[in-house]
Structure formats: structure tokens, C-alpha cells
C-alpha atoms as a PDB file:
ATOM      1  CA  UNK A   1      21.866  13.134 -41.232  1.00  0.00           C
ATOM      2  CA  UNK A   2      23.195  10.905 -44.365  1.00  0.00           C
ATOM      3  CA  UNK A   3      21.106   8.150 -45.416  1.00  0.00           C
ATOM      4  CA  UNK A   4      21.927   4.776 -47.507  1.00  0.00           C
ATOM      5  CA  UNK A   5      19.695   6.632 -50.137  1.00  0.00           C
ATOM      6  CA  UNK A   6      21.416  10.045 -50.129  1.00  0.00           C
ATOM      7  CA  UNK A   7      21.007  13.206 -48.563  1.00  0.00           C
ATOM      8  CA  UNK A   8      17.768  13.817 -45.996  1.00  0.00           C
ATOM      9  CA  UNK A   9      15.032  16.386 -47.846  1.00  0.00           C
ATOM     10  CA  UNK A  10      15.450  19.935 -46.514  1.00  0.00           C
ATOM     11  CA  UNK A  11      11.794  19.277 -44.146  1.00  0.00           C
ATOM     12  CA  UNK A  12      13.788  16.535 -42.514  1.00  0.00           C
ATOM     13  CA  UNK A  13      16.992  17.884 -41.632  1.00  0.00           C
ATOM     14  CA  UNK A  14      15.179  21.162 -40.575  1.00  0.00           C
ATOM     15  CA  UNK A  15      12.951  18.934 -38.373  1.00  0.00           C
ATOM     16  CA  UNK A  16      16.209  17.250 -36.969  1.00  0.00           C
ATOM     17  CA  UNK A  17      18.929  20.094 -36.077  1.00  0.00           C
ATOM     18  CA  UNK A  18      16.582  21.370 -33.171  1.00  0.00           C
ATOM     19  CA  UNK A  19      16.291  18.243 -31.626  1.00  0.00           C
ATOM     20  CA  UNK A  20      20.084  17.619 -31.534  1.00  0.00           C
ATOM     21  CA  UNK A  21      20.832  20.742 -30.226  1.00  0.00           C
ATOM     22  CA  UNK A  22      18.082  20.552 -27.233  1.00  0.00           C
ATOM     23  CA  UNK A  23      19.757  17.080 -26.572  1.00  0.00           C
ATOM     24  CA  UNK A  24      23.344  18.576 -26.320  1.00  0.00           C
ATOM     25  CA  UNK A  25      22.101  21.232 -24.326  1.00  0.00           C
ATOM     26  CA  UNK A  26      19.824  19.010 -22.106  1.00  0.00           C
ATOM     27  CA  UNK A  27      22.967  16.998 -21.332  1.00  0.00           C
ATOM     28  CA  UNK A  28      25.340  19.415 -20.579  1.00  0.00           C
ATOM     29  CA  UNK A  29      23.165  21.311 -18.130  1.00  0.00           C
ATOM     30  CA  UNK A  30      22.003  17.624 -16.784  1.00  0.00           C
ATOM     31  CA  UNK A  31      25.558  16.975 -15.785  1.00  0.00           C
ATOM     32  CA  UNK A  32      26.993  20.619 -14.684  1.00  0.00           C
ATOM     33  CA  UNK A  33      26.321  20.214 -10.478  1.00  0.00           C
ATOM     34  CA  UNK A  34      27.337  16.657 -10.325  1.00  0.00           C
ATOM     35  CA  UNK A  35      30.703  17.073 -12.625  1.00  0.00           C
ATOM     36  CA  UNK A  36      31.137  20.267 -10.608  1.00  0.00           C
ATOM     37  CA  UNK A  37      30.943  18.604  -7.414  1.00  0.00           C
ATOM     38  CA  UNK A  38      33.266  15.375  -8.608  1.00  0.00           C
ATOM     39  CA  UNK A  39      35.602  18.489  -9.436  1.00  0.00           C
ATOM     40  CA  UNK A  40      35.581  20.204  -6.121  1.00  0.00           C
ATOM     41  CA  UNK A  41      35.952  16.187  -4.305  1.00  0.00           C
ATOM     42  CA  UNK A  42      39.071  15.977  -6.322  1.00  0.00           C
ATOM     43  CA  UNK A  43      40.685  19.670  -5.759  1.00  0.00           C
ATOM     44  CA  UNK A  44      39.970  18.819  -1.743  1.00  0.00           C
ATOM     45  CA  UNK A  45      41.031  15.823  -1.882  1.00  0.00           C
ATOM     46  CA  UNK A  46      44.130  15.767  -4.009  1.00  0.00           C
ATOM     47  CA  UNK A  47      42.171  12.851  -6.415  1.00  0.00           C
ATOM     48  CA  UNK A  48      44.269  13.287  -9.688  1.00  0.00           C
ATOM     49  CA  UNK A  49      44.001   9.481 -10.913  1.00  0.00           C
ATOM     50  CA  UNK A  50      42.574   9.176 -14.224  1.00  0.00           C
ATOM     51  CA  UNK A  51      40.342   5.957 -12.770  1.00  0.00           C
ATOM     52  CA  UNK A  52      38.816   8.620 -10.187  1.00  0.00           C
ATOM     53  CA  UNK A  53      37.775  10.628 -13.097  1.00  0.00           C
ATOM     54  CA  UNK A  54      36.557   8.096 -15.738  1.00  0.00           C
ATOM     55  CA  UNK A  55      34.028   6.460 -12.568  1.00  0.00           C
ATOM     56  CA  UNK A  56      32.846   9.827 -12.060  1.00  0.00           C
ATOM     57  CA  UNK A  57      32.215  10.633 -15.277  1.00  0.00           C
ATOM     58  CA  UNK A  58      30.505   7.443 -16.087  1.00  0.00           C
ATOM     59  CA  UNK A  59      28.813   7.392 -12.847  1.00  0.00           C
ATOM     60  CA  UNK A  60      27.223  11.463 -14.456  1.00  0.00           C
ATOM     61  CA  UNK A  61      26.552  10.027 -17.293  1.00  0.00           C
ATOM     62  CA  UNK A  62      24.602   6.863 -16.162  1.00  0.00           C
ATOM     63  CA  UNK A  63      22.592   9.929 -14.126  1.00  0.00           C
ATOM     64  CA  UNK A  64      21.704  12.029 -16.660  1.00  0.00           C
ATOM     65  CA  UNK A  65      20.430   9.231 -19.110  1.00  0.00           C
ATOM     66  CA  UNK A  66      18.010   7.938 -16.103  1.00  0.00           C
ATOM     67  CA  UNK A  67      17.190  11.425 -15.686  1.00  0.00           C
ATOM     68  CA  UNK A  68      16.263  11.862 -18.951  1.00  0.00           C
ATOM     69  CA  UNK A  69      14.330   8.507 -19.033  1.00  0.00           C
ATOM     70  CA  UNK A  70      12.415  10.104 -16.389  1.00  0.00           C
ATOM     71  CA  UNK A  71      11.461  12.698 -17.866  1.00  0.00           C
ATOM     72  CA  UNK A  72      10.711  11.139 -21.359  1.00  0.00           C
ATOM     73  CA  UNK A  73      12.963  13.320 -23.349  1.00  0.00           C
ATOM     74  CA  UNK A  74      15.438  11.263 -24.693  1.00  0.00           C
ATOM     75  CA  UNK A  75      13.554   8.409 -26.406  1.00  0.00           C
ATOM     76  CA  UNK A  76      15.680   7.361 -29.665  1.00  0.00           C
ATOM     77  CA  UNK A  77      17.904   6.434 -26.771  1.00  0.00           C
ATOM     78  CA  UNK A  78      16.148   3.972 -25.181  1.00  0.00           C
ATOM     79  CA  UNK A  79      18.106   1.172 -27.222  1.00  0.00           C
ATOM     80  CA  UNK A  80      21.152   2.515 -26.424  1.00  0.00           C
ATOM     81  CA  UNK A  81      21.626   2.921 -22.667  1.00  0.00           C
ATOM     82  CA  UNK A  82      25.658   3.239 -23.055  1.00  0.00           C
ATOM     83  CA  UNK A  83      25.824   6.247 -25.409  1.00  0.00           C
ATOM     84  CA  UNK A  84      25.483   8.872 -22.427  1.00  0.00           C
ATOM     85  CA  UNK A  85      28.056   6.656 -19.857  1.00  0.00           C
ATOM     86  CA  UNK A  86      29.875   6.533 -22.765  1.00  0.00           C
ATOM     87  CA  UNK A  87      29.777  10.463 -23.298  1.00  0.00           C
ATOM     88  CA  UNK A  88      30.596  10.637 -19.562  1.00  0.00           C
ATOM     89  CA  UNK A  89      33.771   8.869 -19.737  1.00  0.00           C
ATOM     90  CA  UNK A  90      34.930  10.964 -23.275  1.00  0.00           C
ATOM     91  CA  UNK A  91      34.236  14.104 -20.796  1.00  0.00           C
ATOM     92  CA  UNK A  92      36.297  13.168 -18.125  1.00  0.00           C
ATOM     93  CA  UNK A  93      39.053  11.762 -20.101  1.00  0.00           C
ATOM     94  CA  UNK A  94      39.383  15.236 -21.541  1.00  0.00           C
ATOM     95  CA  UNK A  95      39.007  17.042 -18.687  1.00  0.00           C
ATOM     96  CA  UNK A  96      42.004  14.714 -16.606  1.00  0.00           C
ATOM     97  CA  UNK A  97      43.901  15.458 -19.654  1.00  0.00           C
ATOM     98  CA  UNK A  98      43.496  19.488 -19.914  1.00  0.00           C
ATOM     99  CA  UNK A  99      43.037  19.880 -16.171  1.00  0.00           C
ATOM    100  CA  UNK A 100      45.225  17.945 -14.410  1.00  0.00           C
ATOM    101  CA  UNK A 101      48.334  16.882 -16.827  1.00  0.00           C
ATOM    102  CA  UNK A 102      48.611  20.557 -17.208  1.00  0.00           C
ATOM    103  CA  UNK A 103      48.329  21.617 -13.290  1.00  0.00           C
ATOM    104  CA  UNK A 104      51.362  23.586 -12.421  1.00  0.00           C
ATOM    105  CA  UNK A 105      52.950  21.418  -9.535  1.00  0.00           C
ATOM    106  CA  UNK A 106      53.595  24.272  -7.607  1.00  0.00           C
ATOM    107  CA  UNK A 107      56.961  24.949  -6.227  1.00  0.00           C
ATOM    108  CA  UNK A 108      59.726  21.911  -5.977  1.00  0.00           C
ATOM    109  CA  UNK A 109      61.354  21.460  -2.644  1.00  0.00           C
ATOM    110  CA  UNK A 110      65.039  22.402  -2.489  1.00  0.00           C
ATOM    111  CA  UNK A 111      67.472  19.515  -2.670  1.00  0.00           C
ATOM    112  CA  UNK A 112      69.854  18.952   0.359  1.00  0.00           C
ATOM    113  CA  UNK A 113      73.084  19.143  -1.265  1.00  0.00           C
ATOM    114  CA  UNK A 114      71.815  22.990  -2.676  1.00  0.00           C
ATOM    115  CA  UNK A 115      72.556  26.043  -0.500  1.00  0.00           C
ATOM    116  CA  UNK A 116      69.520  28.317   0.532  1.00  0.00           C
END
């Protein structure tokens, strides 16, 4: 929104706020089946490697931005093809961080040398 020659006039930044908030919006609902699926792979599956997450979230990313190419709704992104993989991998970073460092492991089997 900051320029080299100061602040935007209020037209502009009035003109720009919807537009960023239809892109986050666009995105997020872009990517909610195909992150929700990669989810339900990995609760099925037992996938809880950080690699498994960071393809996948790429891998939704790299979707969404063709998607939106598609579509032609996303065009001051044309130059920048990496910004949504990018976003992608941020995502699922995050989400093997909250999700799965903080699983609860479930119950620990009992030693041997413990009585039952």
C-alpha cells in the first residue's frame, strides 16, 4: 500500500482493499477440499512427516494458482508463479506444527519391569 513517494491517495487504497480481500478469500476457499483431503490421507494413513505436508501443500498451492489462471482472476500474479506454492508450503508448515507436534500420543504401553 506504501509507495517510494509516500502514502497511496484515499481513491487508491479504497480501490485496493477489496481486491486483496477477494484474493485471500478466493484462495482459501480454492484450497479447502484438496487440503481437507491431504488431511484425511494423513489421519488414515498415519503420514505425520513434515515432507508429506510441505509436498501437499505446495502441490495445493501450485493448484489453486493454475486455477486461478484459468479463470483470469489473479492477474498481478502472472509474474510471480511461486507466491501461491509458496503460500502453500507457509500453510502446511503451520498446520504440521499446530496439528501434529501437539497430537496427544495416546496412551504409552506399560513397561515390562512395571506390575499391572
Amino acid at each position: 500500500m506504501f509507495s517510494a513517494y509516500g502514502f497511496p491517495e484515499r481513491g487508491m487504497a479504497a480501490f485496493f482493499i477489496p481486491a486483496i480481500v477477494w484474493t485471500v478469500f478466493y484462495t482459501g476457499a480454492a484450497s479447502f477440499v484438496p487440503a481437507g483431503l491431504a488431511i484425511l490421507v494423513s489421519e488414515l494413513f498415519r503420514l505425520r512427516s513434515v515432507f508429506y505436508f510441505l509436498l501437499v501443500g505446495g502441490a495445493v498451492g501450485l493448484a489453486s494458482h493454475q486455477l486461478a489462471l484459468m479463470m483470469n482472476l489473479v492477474i498481478a500474479f502472472h509474474a510471480r508463479p511461486v507466491a501461491f506454492p509458496a503460500a502453500g508450503f507457509v500453510g502446511a508448515y503451520v498446520y504440521w506444527l499446530i496439528a501434529v507436534l501437539s497430537a496427544d500420543p495416546g496412551p504409552s504401553p506399560a513397561k515390562a519391569d512395571e506390575p499391572q
